[in-house]
N, C-alpha and C. Protein backbone atom coordinates (compact mmCIF):
# COMPACT_ATOMS: atom_id res chain seq x y z
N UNK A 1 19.54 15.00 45.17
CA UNK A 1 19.51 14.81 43.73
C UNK A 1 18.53 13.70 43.39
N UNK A 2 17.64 14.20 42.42
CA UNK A 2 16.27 13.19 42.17
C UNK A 2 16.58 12.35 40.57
N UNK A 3 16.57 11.30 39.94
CA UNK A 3 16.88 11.17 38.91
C UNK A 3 15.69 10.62 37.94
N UNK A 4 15.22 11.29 37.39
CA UNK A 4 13.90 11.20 36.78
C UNK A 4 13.97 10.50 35.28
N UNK A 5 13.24 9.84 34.92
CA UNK A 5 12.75 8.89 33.72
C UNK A 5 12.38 9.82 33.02
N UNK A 6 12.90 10.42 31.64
CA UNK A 6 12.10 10.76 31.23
C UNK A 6 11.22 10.65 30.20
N UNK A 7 10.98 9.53 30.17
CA UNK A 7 9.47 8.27 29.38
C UNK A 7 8.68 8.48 30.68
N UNK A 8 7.89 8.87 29.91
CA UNK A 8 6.19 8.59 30.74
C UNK A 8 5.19 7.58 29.70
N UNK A 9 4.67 6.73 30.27
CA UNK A 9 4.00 6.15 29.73
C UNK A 9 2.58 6.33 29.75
N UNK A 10 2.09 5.81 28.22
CA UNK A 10 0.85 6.90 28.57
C UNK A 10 -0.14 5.94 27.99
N UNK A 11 -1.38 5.88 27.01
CA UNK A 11 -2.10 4.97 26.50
C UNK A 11 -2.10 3.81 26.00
N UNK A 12 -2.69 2.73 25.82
CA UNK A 12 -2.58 1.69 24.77
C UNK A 12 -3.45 1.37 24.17
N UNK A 13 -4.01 1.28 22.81
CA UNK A 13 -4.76 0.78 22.15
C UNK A 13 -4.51 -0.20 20.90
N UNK A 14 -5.41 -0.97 20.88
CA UNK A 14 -5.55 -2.34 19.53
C UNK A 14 -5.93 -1.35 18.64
N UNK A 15 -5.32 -1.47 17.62
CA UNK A 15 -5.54 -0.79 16.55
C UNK A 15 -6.49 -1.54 15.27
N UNK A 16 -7.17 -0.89 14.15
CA UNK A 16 -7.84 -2.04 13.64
C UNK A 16 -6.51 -2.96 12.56
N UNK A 17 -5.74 -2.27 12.75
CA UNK A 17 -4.53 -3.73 12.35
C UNK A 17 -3.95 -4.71 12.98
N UNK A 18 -4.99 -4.90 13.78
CA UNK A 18 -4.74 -6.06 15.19
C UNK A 18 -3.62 -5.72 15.93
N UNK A 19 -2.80 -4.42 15.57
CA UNK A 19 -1.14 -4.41 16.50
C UNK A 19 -1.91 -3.55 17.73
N UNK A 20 -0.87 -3.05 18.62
CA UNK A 20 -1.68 -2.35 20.04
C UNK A 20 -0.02 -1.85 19.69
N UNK A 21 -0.61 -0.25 19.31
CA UNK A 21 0.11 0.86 19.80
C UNK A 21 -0.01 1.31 21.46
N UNK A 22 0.99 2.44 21.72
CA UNK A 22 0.84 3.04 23.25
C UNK A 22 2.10 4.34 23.03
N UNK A 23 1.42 5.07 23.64
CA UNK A 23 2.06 6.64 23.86
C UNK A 23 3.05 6.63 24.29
N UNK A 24 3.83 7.88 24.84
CA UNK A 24 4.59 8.07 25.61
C UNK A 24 4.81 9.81 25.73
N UNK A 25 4.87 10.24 27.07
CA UNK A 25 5.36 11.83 27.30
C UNK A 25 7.02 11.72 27.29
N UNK A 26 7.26 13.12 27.59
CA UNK A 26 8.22 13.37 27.54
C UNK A 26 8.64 14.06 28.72
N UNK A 27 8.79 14.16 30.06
CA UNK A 27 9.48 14.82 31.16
C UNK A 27 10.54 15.26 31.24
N UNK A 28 10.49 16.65 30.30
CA UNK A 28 11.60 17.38 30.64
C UNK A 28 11.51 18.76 31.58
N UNK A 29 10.85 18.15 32.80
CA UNK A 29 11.28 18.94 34.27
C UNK A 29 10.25 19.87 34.51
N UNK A 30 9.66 20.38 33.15
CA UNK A 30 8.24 21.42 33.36
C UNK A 30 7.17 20.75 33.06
N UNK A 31 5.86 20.64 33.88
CA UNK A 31 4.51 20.23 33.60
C UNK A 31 3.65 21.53 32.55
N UNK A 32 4.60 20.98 31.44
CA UNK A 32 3.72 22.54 30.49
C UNK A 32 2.92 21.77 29.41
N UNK A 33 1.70 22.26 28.57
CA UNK A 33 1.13 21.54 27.58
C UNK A 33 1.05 22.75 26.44
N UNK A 34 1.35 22.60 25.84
CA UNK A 34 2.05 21.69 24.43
C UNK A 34 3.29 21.86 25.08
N UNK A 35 4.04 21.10 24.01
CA UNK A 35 5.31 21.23 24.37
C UNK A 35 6.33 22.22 23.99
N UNK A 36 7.15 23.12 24.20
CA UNK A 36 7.52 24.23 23.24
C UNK A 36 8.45 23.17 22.02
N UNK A 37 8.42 24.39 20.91
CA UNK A 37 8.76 23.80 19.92
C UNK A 37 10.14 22.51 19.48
N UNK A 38 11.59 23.48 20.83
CA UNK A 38 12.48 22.84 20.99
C UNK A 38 12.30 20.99 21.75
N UNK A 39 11.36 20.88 22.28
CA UNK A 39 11.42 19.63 22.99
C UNK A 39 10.50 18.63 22.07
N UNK A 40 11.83 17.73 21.45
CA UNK A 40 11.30 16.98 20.19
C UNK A 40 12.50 15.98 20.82
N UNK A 41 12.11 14.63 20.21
CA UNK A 41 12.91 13.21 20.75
C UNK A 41 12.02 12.39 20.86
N UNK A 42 12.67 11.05 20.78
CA UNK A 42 12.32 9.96 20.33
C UNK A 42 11.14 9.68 21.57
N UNK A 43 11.20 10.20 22.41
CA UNK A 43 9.99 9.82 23.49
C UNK A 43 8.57 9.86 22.77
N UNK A 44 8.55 11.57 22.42
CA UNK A 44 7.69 12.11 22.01
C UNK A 44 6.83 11.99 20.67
N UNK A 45 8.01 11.71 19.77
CA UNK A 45 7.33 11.75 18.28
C UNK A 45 7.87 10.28 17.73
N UNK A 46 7.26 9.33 18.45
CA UNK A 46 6.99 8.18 18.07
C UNK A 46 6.07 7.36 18.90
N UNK A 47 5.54 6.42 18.50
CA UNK A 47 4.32 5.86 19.54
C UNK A 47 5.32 4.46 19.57
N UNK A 48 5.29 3.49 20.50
CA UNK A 48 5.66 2.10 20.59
C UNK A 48 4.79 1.22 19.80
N UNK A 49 5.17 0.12 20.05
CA UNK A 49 4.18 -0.91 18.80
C UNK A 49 4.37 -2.49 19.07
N UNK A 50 3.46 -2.88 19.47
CA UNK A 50 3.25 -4.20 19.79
C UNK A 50 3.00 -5.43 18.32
N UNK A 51 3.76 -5.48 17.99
CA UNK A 51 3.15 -6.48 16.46
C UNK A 51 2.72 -7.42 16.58
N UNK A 52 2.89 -8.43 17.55
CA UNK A 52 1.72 -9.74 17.48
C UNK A 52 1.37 -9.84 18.44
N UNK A 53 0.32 -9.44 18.95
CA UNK A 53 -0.63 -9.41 20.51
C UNK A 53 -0.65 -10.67 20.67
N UNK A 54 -0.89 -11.64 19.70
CA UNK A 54 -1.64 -12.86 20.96
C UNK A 54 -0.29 -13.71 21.14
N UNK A 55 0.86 -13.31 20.91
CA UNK A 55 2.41 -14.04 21.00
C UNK A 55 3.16 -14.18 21.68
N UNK A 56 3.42 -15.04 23.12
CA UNK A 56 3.87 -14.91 24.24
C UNK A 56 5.37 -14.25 24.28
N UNK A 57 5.76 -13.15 25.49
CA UNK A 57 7.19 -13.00 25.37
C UNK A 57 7.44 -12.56 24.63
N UNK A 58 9.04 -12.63 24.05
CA UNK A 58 9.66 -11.85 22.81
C UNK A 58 8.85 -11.86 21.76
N UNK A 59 8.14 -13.07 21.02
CA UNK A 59 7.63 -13.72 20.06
C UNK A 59 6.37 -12.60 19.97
N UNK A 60 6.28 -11.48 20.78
CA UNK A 60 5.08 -10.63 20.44
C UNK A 60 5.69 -9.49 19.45
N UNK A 61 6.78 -9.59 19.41
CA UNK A 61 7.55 -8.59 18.69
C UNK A 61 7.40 -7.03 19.36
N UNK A 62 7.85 -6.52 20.09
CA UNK A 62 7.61 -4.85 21.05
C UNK A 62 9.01 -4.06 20.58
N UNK A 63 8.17 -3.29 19.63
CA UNK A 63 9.36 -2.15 18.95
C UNK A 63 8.88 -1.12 19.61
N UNK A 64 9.69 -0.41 20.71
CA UNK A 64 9.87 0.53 21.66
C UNK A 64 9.54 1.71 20.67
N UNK A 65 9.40 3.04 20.87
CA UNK A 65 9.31 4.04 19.96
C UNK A 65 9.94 3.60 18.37
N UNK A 66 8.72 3.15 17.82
CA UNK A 66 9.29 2.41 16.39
C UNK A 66 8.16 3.09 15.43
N UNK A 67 7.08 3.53 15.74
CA UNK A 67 6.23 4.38 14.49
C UNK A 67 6.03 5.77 14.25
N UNK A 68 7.04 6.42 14.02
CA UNK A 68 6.91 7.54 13.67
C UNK A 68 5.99 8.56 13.52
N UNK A 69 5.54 9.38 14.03
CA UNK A 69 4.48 10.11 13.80
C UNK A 69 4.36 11.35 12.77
N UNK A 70 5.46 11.20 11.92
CA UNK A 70 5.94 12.60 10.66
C UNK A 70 5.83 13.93 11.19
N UNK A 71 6.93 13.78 12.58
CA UNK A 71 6.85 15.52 13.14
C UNK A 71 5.54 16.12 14.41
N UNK A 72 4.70 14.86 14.42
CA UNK A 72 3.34 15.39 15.39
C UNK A 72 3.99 14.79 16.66
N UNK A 73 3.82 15.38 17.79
CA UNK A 73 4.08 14.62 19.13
C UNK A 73 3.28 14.40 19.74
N UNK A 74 3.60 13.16 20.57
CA UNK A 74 2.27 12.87 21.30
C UNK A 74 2.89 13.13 22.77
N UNK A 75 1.43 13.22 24.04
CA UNK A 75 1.38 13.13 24.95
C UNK A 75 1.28 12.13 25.88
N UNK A 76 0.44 11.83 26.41
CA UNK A 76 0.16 10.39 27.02
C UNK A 76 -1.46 9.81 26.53
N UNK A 77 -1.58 10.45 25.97
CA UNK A 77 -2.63 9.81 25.30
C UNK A 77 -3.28 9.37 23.98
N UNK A 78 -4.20 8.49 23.86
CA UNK A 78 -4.95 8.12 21.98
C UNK A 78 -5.86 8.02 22.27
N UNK A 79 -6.47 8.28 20.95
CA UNK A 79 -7.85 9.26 20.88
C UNK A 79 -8.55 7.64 20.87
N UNK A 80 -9.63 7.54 21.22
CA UNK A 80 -10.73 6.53 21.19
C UNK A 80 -11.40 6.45 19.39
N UNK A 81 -11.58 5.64 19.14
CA UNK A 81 -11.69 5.26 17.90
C UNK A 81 -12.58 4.17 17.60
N UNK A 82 -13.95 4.44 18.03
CA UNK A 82 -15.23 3.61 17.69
C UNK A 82 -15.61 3.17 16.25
N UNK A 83 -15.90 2.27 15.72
CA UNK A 83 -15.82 1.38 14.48
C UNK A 83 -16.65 1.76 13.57
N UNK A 84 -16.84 2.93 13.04
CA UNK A 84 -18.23 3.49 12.79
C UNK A 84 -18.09 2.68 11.31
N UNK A 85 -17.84 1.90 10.82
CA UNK A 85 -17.50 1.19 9.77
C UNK A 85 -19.28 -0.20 10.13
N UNK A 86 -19.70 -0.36 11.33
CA UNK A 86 -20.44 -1.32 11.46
C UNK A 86 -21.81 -1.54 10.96
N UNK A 87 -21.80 0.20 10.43
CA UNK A 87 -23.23 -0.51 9.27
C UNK A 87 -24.62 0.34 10.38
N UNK A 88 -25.73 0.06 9.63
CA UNK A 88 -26.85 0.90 10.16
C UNK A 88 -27.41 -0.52 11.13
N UNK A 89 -28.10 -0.08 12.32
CA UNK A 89 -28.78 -0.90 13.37
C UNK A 89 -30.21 -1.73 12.05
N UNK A 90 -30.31 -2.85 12.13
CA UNK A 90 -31.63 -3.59 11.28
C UNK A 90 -32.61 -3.10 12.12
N UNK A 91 -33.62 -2.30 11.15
CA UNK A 91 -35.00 -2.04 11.50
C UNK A 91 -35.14 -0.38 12.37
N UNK A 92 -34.05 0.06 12.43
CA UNK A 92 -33.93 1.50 13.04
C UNK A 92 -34.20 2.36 12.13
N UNK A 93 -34.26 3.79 12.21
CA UNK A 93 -34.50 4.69 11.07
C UNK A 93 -33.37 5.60 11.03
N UNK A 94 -32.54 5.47 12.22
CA UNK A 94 -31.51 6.27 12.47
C UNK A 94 -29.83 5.11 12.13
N UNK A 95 -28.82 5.88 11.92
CA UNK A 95 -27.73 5.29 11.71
C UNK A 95 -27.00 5.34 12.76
N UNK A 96 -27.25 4.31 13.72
CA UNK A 96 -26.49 3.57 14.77
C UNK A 96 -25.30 2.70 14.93
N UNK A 97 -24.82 2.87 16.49
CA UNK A 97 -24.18 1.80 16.34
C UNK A 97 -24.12 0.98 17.23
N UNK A 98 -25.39 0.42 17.47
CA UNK A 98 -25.95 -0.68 18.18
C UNK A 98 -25.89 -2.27 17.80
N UNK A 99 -24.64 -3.14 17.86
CA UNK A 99 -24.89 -3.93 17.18
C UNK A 99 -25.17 -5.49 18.25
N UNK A 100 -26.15 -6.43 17.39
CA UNK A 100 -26.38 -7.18 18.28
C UNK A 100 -25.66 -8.69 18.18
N UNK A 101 -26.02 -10.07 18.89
CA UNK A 101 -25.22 -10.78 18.91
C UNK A 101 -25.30 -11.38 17.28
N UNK A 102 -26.14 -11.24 16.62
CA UNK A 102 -26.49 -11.75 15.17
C UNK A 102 -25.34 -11.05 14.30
N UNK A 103 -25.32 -10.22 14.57
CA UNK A 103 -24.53 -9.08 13.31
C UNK A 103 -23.21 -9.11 14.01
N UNK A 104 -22.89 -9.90 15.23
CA UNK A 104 -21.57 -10.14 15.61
C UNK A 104 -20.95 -11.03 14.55
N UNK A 105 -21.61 -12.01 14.68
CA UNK A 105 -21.32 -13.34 14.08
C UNK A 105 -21.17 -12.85 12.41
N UNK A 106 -21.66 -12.16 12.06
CA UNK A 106 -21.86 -11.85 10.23
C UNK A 106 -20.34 -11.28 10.15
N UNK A 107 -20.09 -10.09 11.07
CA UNK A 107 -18.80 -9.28 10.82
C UNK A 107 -17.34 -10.31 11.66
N UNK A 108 -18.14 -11.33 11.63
CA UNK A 108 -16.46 -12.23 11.69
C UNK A 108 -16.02 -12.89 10.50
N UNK A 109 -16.28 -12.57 9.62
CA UNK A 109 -15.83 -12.85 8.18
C UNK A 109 -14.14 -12.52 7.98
N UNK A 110 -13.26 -13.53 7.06
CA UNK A 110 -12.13 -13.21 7.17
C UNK A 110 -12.14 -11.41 6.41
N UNK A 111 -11.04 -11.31 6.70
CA UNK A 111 -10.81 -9.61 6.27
C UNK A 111 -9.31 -9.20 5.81
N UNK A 112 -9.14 -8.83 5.08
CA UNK A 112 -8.22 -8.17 4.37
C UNK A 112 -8.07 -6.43 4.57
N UNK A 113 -7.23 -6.16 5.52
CA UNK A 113 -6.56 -4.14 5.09
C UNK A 113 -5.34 -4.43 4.44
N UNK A 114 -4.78 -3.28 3.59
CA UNK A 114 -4.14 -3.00 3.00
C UNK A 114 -3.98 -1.43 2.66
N UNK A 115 -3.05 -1.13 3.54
CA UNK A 115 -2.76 -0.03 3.77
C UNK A 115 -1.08 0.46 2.45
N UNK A 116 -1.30 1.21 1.51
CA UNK A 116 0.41 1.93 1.36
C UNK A 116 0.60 3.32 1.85
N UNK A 117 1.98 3.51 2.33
CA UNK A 117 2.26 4.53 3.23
C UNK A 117 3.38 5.14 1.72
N UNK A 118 2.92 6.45 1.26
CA UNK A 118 4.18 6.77 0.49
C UNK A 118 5.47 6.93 1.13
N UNK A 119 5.30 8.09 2.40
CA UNK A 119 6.36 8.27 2.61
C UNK A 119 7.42 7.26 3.09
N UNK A 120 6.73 6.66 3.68
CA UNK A 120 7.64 5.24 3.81
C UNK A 120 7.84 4.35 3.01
N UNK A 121 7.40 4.21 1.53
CA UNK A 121 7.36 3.43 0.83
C UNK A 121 6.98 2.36 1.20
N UNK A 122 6.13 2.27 2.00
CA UNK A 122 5.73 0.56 2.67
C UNK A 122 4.25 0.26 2.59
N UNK A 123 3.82 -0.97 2.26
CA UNK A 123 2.98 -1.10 2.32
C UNK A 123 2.22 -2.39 3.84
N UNK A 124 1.40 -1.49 4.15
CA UNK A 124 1.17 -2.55 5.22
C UNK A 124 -0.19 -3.86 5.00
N UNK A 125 0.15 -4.89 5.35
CA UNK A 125 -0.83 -5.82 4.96
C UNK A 125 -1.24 -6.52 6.80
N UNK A 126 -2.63 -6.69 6.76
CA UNK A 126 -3.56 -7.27 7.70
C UNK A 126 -4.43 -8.00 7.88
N UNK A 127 -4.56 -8.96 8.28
CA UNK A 127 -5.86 -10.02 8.00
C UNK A 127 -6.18 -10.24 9.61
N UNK A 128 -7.35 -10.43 9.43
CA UNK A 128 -7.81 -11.52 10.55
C UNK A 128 -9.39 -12.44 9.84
N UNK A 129 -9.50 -12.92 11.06
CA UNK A 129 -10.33 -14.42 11.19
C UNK A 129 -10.05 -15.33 10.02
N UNK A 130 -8.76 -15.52 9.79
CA UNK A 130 -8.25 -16.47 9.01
C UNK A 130 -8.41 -17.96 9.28
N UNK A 131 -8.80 -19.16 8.68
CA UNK A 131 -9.12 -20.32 9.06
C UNK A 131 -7.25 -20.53 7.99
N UNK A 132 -7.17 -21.84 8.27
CA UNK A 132 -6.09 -22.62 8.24
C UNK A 132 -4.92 -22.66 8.97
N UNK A 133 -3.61 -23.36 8.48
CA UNK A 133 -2.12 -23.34 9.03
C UNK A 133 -1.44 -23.03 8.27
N UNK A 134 -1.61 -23.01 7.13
CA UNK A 134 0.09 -22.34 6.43
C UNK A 134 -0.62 -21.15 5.69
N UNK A 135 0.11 -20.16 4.95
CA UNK A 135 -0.51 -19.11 4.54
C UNK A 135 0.84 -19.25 2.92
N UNK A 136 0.24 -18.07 2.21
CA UNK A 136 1.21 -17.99 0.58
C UNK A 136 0.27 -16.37 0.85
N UNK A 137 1.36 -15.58 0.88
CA UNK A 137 1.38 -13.93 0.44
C UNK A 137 2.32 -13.88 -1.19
N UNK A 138 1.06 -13.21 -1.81
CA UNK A 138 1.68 -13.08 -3.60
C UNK A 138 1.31 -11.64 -3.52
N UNK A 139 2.24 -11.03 -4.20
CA UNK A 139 2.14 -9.45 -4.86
C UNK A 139 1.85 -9.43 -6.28
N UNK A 140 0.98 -9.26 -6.76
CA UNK A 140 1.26 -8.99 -8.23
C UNK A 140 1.08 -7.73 -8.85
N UNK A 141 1.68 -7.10 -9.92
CA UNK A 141 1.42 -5.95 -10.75
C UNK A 141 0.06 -6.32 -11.71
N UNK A 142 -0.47 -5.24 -11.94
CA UNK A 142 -1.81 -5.63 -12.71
C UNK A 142 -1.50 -5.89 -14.35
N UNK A 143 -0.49 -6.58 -14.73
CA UNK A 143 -0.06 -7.45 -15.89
C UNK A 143 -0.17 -8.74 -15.24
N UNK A 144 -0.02 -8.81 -13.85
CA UNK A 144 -0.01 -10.65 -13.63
C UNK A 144 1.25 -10.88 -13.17
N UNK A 145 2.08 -10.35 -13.48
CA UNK A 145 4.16 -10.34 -12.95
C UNK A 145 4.04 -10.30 -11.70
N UNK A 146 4.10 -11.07 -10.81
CA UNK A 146 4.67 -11.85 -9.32
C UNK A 146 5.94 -11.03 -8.81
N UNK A 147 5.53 -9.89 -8.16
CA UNK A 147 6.88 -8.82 -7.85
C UNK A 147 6.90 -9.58 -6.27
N UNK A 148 6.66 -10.01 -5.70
CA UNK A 148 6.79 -10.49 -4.36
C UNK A 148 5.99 -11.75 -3.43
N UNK A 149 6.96 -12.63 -3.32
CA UNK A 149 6.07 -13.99 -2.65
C UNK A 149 6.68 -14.43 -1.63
N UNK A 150 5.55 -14.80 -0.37
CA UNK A 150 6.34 -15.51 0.57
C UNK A 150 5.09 -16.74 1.18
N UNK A 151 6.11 -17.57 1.93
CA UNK A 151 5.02 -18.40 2.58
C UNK A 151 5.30 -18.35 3.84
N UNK A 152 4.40 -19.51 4.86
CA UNK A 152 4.99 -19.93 6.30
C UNK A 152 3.74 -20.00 7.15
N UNK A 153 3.88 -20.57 8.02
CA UNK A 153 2.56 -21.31 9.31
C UNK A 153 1.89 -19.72 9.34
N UNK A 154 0.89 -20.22 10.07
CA UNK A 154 -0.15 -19.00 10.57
C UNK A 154 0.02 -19.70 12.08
N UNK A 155 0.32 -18.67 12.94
CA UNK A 155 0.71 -19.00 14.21
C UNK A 155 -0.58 -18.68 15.04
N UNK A 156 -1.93 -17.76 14.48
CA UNK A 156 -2.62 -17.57 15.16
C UNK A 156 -4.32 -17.15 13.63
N UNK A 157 -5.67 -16.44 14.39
CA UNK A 157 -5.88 -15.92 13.25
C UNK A 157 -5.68 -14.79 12.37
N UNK A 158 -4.27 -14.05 13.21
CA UNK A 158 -4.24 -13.37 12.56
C UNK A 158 -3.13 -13.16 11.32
N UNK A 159 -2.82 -12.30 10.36
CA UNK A 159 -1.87 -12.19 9.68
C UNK A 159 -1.13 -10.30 9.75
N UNK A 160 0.20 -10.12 9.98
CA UNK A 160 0.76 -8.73 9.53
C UNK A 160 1.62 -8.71 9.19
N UNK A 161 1.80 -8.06 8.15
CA UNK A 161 3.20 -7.58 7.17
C UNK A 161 3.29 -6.41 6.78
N UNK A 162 4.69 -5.98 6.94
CA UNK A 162 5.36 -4.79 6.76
C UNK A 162 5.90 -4.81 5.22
N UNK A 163 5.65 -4.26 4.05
CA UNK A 163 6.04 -4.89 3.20
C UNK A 163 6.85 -3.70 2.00
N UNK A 164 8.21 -3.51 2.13
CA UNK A 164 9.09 -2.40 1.32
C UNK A 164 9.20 -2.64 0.42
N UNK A 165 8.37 -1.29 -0.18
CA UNK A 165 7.95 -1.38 -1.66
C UNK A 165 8.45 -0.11 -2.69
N UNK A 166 10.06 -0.06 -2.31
CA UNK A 166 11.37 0.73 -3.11
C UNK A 166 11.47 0.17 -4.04
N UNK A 167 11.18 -1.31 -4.17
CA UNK A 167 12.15 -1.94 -5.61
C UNK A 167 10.60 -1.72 -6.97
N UNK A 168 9.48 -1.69 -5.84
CA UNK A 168 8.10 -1.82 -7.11
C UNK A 168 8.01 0.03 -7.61
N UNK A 169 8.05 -0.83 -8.88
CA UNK A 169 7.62 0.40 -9.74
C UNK A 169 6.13 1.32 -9.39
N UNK A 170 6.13 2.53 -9.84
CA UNK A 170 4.50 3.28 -9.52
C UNK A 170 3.75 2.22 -10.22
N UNK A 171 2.61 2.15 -9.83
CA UNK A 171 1.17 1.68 -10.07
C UNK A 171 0.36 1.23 -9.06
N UNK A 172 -0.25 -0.22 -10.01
CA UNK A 172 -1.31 -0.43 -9.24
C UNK A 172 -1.23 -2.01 -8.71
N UNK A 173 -1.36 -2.71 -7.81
CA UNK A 173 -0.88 -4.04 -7.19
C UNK A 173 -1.52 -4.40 -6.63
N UNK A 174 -1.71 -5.88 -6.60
CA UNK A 174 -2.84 -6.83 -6.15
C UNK A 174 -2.19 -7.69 -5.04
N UNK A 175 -2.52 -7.65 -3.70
CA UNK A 175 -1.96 -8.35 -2.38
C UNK A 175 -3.09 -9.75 -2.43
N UNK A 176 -2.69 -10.85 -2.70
CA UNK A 176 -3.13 -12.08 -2.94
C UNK A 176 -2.47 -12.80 -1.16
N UNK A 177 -3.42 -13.53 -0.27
CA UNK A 177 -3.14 -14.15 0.90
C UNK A 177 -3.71 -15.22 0.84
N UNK A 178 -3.56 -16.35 0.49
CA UNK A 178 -3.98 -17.85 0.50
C UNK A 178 -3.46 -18.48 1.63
N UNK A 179 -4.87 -19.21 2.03
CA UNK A 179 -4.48 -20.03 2.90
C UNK A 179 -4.60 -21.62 2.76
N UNK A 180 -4.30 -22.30 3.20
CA UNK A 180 -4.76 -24.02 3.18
C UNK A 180 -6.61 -23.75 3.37
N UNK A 181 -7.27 -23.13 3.32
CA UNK A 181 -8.76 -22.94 3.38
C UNK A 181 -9.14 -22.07 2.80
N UNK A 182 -8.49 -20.18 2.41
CA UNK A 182 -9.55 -19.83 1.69
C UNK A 182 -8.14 -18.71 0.96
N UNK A 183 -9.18 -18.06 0.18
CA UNK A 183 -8.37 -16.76 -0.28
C UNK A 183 -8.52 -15.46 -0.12
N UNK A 184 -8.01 -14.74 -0.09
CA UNK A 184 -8.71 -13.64 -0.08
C UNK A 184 -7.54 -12.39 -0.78
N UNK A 185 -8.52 -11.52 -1.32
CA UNK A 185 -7.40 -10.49 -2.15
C UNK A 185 -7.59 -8.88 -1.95
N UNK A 186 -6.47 -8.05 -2.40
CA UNK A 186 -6.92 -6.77 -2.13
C UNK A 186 -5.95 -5.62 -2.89
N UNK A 187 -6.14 -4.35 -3.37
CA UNK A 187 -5.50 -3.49 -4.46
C UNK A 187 -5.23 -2.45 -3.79
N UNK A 188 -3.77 -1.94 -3.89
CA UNK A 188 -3.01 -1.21 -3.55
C UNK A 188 -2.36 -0.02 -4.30
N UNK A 189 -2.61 1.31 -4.54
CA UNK A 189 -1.41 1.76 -5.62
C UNK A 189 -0.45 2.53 -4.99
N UNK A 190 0.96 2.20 -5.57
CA UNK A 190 2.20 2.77 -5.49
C UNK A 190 2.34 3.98 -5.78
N UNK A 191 2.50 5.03 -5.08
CA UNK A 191 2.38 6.59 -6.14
C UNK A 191 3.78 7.21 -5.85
């Protein structure tokens, strides 16, 4: 009698929300691809999720199959995901993505994503190359009304928040992140 795991572990990647997702199969006894329709579970149709990479130990936060994939399953693998966001090569005629140590330094500018997820009603917030130590996250509705505020240290440069957004009415909302050094802002709508 053999007693088999059936988590397979499969990819990991940094995502551009600084978290590092990772796969997982599902071994239920046949090496078949796809999976037939019946073999669905938490192995499969959720990816794991690392929330603060640079955070030693517990303090990294590792939610085991915690992101849902809305019904798609995965295998042991994620797709590669090159930054095509980096702009045309200076002085090329073609749209590359060759970038050099100059245009490193330009794209370390702090940064703001702001992601809302309907079905989850959540909105996700992301920063990096943040300068300072304490941070102030403000929500506002586009009247100016302060639907959500928090503060607290910046433990690293980065910033992530998960942010449930059942109690905000539909529209349109402004994610305000101040730091002891700079600001930075970004617009979201509720649908």
């Amino acid at each position: 009698y053999e007693q088999r795991n059936p988590n397979i572990f499969g990819a990991v990647r940094l995502a551009p929300d600084s978290k590092i997702y990772m796969t997982s199969g599902y071994n239920w006894g046949f090496p078949q691809y796809p999976y037939p329709d019946t073999v669905r579970n938490v192995y499969n149709e959720n990816l794991s999720v690392i929330n603060y990479p640079d955070s030693l130990g517990a303090a990294c936060n590792f939610q085991p199959f915690s992101f849902y994939l809305g019904g798609k399953r995965t295998y042991a693998g994620l797709p590669n995901n090159p930054n095509y966001g980096l702009g045309r090569f200076v002085g090329s005629t073609c749209d590359t993505l060759n970038v050099s140590v100059g245009e490193l330094e330009v794209n370390n500018k702090k940064e703001l994503f702001v992601f809302y997820h309907s079905s989850w009603q959540t909105v996700f917030i992301n920063a990096k190359h943040l300068k300072g130590m304490k941070y102030e996250l403000h929500v506002f509705d586009l009247m100016g009304k302060e639907v959500y505020t928090e503060a607290g240290k910046l433990s690293s440069e980065y910033f992530t928040r998960d942010l449930n957004c059942i109690a905000f009415a539909k529209g349109m909302y402004i994610v305000n992140l101040a730091t002891d050094k700079e600001v930075i802002s970004k617009k979201f709508m509720k649908q």
